[in-house]
PDB file of N, CA and C in Angstrom:
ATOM      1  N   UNK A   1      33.167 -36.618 -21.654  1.00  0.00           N
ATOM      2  CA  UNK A   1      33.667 -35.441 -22.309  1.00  0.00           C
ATOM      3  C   UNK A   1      33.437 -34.230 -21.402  1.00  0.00           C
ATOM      4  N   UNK A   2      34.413 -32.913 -21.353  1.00  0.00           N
ATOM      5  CA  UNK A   2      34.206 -32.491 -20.787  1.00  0.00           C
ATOM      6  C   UNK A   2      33.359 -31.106 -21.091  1.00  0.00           C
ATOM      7  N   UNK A   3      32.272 -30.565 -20.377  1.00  0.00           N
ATOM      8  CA  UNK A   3      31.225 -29.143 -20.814  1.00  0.00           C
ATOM      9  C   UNK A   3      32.563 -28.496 -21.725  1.00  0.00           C
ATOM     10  N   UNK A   4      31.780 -27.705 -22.378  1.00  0.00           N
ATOM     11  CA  UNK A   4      32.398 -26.809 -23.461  1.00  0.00           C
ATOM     12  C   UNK A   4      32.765 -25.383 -22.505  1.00  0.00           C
ATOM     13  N   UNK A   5      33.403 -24.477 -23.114  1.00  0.00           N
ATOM     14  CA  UNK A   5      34.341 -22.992 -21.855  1.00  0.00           C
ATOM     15  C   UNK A   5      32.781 -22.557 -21.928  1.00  0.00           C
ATOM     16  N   UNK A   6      31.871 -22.378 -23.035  1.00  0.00           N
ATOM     17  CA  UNK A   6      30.533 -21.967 -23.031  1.00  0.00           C
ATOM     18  C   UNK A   6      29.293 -21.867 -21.451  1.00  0.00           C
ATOM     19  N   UNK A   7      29.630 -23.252 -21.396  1.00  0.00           N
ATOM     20  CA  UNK A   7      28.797 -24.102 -20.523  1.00  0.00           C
ATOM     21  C   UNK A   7      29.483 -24.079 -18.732  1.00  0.00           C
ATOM     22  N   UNK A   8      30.906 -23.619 -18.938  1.00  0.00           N
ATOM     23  CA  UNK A   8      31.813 -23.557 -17.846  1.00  0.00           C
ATOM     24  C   UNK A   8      31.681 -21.950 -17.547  1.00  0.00           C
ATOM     25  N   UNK A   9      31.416 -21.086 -18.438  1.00  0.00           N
ATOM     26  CA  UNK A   9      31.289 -19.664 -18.128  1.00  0.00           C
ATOM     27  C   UNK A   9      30.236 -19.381 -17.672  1.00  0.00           C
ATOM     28  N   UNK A  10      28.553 -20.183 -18.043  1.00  0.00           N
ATOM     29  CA  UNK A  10      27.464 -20.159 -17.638  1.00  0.00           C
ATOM     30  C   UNK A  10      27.326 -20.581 -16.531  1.00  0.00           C
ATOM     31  N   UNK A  11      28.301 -21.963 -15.701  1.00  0.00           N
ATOM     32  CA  UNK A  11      27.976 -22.145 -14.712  1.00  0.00           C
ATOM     33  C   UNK A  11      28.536 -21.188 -13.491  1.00  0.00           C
ATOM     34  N   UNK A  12      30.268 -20.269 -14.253  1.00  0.00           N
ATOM     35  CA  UNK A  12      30.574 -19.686 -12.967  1.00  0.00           C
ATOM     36  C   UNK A  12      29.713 -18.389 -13.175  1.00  0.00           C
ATOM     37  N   UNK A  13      29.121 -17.797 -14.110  1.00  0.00           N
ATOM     38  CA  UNK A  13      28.024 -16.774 -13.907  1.00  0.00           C
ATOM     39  C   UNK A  13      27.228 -16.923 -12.897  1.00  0.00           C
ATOM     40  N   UNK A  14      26.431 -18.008 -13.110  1.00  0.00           N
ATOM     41  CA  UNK A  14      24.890 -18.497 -12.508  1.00  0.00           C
ATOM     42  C   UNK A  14      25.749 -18.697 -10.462  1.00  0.00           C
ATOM     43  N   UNK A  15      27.092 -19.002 -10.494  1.00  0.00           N
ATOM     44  CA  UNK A  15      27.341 -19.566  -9.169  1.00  0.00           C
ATOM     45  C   UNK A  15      28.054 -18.144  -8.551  1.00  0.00           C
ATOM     46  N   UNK A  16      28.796 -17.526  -8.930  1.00  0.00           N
ATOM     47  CA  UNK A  16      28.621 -15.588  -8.439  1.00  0.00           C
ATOM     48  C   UNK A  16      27.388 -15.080  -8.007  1.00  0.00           C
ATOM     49  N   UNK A  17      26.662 -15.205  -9.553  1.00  0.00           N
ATOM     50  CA  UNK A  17      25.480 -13.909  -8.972  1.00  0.00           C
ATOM     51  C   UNK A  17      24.851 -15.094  -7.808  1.00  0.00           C
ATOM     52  N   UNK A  18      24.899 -16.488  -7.997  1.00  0.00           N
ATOM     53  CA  UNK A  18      24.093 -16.679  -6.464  1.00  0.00           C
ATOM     54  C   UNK A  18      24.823 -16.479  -5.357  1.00  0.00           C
ATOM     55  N   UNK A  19      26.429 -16.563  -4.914  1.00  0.00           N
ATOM     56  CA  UNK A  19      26.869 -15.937  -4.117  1.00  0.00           C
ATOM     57  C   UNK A  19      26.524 -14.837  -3.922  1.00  0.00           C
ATOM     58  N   UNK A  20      26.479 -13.698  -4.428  1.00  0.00           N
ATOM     59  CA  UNK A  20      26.935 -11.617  -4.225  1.00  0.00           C
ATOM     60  C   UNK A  20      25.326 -11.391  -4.423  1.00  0.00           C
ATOM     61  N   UNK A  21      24.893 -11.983  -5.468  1.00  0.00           N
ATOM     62  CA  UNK A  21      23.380 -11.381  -5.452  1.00  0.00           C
ATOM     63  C   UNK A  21      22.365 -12.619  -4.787  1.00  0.00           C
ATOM     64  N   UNK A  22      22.160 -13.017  -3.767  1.00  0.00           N
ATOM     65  CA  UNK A  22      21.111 -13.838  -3.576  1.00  0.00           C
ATOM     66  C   UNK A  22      19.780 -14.201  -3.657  1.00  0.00           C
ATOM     67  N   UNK A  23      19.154 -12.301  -3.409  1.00  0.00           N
ATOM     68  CA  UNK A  23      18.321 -12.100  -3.341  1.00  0.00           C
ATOM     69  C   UNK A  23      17.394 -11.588  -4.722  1.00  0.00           C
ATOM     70  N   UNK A  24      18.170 -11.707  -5.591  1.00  0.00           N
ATOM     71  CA  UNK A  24      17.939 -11.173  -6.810  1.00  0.00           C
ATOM     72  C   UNK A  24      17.605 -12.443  -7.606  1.00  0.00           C
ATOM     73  N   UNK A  25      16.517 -12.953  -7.802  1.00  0.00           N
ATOM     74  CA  UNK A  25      15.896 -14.087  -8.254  1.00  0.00           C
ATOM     75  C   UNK A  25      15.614 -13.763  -9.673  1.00  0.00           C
ATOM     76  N   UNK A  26      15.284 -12.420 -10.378  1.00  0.00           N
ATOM     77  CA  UNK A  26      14.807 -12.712 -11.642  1.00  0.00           C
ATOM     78  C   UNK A  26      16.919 -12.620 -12.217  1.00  0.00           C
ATOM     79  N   UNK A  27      17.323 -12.513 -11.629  1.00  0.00           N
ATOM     80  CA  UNK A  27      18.960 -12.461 -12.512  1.00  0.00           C
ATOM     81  C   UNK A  27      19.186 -14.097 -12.077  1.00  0.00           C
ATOM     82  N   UNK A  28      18.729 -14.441 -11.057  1.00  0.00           N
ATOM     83  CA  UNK A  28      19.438 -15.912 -11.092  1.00  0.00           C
ATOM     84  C   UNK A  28      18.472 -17.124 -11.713  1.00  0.00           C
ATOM     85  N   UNK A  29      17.496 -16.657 -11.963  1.00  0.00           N
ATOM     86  CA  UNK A  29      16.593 -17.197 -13.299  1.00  0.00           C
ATOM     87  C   UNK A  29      16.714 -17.002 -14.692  1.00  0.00           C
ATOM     88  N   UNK A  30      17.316 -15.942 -15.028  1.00  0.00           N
ATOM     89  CA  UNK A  30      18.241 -15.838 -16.092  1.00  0.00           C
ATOM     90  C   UNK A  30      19.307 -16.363 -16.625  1.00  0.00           C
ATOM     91  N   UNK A  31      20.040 -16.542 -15.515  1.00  0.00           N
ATOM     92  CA  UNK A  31      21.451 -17.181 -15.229  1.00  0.00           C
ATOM     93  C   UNK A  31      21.439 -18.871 -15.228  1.00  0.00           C
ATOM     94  N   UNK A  32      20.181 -19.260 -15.186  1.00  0.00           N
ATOM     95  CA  UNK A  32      20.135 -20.813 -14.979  1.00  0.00           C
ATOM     96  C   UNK A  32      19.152 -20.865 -16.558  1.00  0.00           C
ATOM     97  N   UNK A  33      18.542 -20.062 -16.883  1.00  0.00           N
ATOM     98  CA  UNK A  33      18.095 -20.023 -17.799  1.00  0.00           C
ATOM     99  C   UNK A  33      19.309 -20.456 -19.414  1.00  0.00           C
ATOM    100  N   UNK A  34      20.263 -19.395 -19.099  1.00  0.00           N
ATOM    101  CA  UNK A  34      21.408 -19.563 -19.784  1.00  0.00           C
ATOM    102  C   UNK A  34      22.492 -20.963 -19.951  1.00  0.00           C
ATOM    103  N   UNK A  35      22.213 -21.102 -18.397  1.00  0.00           N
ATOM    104  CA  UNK A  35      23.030 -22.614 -18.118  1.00  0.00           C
ATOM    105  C   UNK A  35      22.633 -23.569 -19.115  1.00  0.00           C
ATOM    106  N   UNK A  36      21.323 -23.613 -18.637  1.00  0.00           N
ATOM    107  CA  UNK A  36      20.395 -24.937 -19.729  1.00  0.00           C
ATOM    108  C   UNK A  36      20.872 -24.602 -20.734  1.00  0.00           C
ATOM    109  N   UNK A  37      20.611 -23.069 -21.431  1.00  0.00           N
ATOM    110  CA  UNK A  37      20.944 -23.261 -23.041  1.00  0.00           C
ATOM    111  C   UNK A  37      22.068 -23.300 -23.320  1.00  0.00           C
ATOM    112  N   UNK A  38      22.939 -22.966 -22.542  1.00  0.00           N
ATOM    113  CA  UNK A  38      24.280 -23.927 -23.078  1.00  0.00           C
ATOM    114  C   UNK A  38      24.650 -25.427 -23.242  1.00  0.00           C
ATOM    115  N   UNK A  39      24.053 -25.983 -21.712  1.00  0.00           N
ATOM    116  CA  UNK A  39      24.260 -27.477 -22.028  1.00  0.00           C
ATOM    117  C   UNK A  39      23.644 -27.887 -23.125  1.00  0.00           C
ATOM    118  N   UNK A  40      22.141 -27.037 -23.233  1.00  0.00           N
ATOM    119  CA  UNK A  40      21.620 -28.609 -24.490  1.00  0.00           C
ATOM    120  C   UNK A  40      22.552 -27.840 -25.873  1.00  0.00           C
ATOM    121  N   UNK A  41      22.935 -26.829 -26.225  1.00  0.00           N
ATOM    122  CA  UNK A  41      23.481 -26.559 -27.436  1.00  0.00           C
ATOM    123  C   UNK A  41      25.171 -27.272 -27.175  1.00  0.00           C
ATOM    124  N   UNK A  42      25.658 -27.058 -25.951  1.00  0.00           N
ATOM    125  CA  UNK A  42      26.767 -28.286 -26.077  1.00  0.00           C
ATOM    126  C   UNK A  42      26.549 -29.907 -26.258  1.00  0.00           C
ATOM    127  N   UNK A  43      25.490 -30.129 -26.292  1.00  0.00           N
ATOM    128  CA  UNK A  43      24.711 -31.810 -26.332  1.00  0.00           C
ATOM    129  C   UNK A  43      25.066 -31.779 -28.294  1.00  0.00           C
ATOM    130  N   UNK A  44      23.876 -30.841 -28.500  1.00  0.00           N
ATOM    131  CA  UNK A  44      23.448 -30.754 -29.682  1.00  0.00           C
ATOM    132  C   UNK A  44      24.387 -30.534 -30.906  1.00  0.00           C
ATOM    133  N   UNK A  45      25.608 -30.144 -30.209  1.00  0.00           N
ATOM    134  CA  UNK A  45      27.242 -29.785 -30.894  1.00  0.00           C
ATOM    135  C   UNK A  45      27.463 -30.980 -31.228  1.00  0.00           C
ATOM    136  N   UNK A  46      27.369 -31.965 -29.854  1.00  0.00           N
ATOM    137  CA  UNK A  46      28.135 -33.086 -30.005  1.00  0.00           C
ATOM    138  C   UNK A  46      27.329 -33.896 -30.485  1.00  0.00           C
ATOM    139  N   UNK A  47      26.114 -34.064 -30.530  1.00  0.00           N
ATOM    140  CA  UNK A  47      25.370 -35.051 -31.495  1.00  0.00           C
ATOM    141  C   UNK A  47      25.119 -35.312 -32.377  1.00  0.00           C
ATOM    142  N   UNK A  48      25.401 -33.797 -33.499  1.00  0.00           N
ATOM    143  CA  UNK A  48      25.351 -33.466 -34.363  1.00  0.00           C
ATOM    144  C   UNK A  48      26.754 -33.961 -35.093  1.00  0.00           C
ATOM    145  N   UNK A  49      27.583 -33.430 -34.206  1.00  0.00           N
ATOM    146  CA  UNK A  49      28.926 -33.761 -35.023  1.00  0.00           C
ATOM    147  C   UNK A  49      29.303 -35.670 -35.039  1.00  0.00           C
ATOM    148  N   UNK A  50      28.872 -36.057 -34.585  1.00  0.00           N
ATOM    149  CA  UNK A  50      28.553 -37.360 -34.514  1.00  0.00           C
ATOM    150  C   UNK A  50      27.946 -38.385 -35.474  1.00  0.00           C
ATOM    151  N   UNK A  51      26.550 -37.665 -35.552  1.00  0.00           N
ATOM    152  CA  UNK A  51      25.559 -38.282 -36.734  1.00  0.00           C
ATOM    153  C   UNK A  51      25.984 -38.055 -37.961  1.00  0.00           C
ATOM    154  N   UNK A  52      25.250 -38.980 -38.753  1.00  0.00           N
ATOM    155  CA  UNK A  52      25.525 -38.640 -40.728  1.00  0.00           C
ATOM    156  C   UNK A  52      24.764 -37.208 -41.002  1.00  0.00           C
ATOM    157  N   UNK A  53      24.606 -36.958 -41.958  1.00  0.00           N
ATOM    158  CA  UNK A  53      24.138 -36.082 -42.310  1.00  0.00           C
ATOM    159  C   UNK A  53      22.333 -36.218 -41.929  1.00  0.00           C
ATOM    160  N   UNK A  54      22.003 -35.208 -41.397  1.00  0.00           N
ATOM    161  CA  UNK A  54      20.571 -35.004 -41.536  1.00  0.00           C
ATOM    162  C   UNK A  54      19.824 -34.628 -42.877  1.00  0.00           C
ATOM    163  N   UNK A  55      18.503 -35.380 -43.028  1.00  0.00           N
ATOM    164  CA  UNK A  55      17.841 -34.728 -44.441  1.00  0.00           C
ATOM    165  C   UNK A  55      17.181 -33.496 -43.635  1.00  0.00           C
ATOM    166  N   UNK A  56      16.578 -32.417 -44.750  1.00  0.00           N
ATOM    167  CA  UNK A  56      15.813 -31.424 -45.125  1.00  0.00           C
ATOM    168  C   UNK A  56      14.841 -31.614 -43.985  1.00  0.00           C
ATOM    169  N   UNK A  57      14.263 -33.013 -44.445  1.00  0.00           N
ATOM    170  CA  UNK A  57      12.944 -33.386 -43.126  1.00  0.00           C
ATOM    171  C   UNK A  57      13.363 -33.552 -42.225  1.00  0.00           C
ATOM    172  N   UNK A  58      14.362 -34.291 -41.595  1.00  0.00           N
ATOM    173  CA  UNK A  58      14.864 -34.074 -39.895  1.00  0.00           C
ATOM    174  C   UNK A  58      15.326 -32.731 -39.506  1.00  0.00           C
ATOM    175  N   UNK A  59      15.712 -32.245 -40.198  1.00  0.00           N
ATOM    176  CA  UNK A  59      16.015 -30.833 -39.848  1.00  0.00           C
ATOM    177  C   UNK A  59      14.555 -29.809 -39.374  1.00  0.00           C
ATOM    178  N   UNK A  60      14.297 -29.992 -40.438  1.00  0.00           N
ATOM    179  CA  UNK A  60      12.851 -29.213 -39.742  1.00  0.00           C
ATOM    180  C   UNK A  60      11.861 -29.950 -38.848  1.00  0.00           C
ATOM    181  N   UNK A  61      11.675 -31.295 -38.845  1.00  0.00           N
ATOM    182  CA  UNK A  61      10.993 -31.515 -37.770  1.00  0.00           C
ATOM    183  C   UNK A  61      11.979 -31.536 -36.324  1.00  0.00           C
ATOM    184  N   UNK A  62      12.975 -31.297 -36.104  1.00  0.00           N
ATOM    185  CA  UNK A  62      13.818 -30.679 -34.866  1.00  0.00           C
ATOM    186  C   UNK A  62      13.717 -29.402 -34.672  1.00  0.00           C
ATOM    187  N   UNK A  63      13.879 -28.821 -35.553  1.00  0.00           N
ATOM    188  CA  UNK A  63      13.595 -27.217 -35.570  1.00  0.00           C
ATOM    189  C   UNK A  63      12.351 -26.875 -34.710  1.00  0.00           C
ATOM    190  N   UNK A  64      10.930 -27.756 -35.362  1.00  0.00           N
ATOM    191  CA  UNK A  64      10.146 -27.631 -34.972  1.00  0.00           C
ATOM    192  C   UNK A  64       9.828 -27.742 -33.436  1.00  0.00           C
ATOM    193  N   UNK A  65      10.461 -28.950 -32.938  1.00  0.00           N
ATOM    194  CA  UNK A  65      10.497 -29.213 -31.449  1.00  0.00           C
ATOM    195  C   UNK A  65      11.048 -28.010 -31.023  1.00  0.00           C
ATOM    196  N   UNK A  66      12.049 -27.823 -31.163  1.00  0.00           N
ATOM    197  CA  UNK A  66      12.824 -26.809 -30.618  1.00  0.00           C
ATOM    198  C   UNK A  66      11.994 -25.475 -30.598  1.00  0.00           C
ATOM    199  N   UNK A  67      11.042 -24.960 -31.057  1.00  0.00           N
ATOM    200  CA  UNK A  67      10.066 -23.451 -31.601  1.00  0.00           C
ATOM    201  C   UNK A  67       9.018 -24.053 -30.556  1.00  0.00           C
ATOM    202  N   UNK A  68       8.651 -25.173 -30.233  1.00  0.00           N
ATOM    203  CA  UNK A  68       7.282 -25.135 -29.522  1.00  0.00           C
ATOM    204  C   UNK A  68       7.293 -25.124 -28.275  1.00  0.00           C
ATOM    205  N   UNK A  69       8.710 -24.775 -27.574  1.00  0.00           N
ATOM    206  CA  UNK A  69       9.041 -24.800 -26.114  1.00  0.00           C
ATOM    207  C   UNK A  69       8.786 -23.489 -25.531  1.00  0.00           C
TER     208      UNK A  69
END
């Protein structure tokens, strides 16, 4: 399947500012920062839309993973 426009906009962000800005490390730590959270929320799109319904309790113990990072 192919990344979501989300995940395709994060990567040509993150691949500019490392062209034009090189030297600027806390923006291209940001920028990869962003990448990740697009892919796993494009993962999490598709896994979700996939699975049956989650109970009450899977929901919050994911939630939870997700808060302790």
């Amino acid at each position: 399947m192919a990344p979501s426009s989300a995940v395709t906009r994060a990567r040509s962000d993150l691949g500019n500012h490392a062209r034009w800005r090189p030297n600027d490390t806390d923006g291209l730590t940001e920028r990869r920062r962003n990448l990740a959270a697009e892919k796993i929320a494009d993962y999490i799109e598709r896994t979700v839309a996939a699975a049956p319904p989650l109970s009450d309790e899977q929901v919050s113990r994911l939630t939870r993973l997700l808060r302790t990072s």
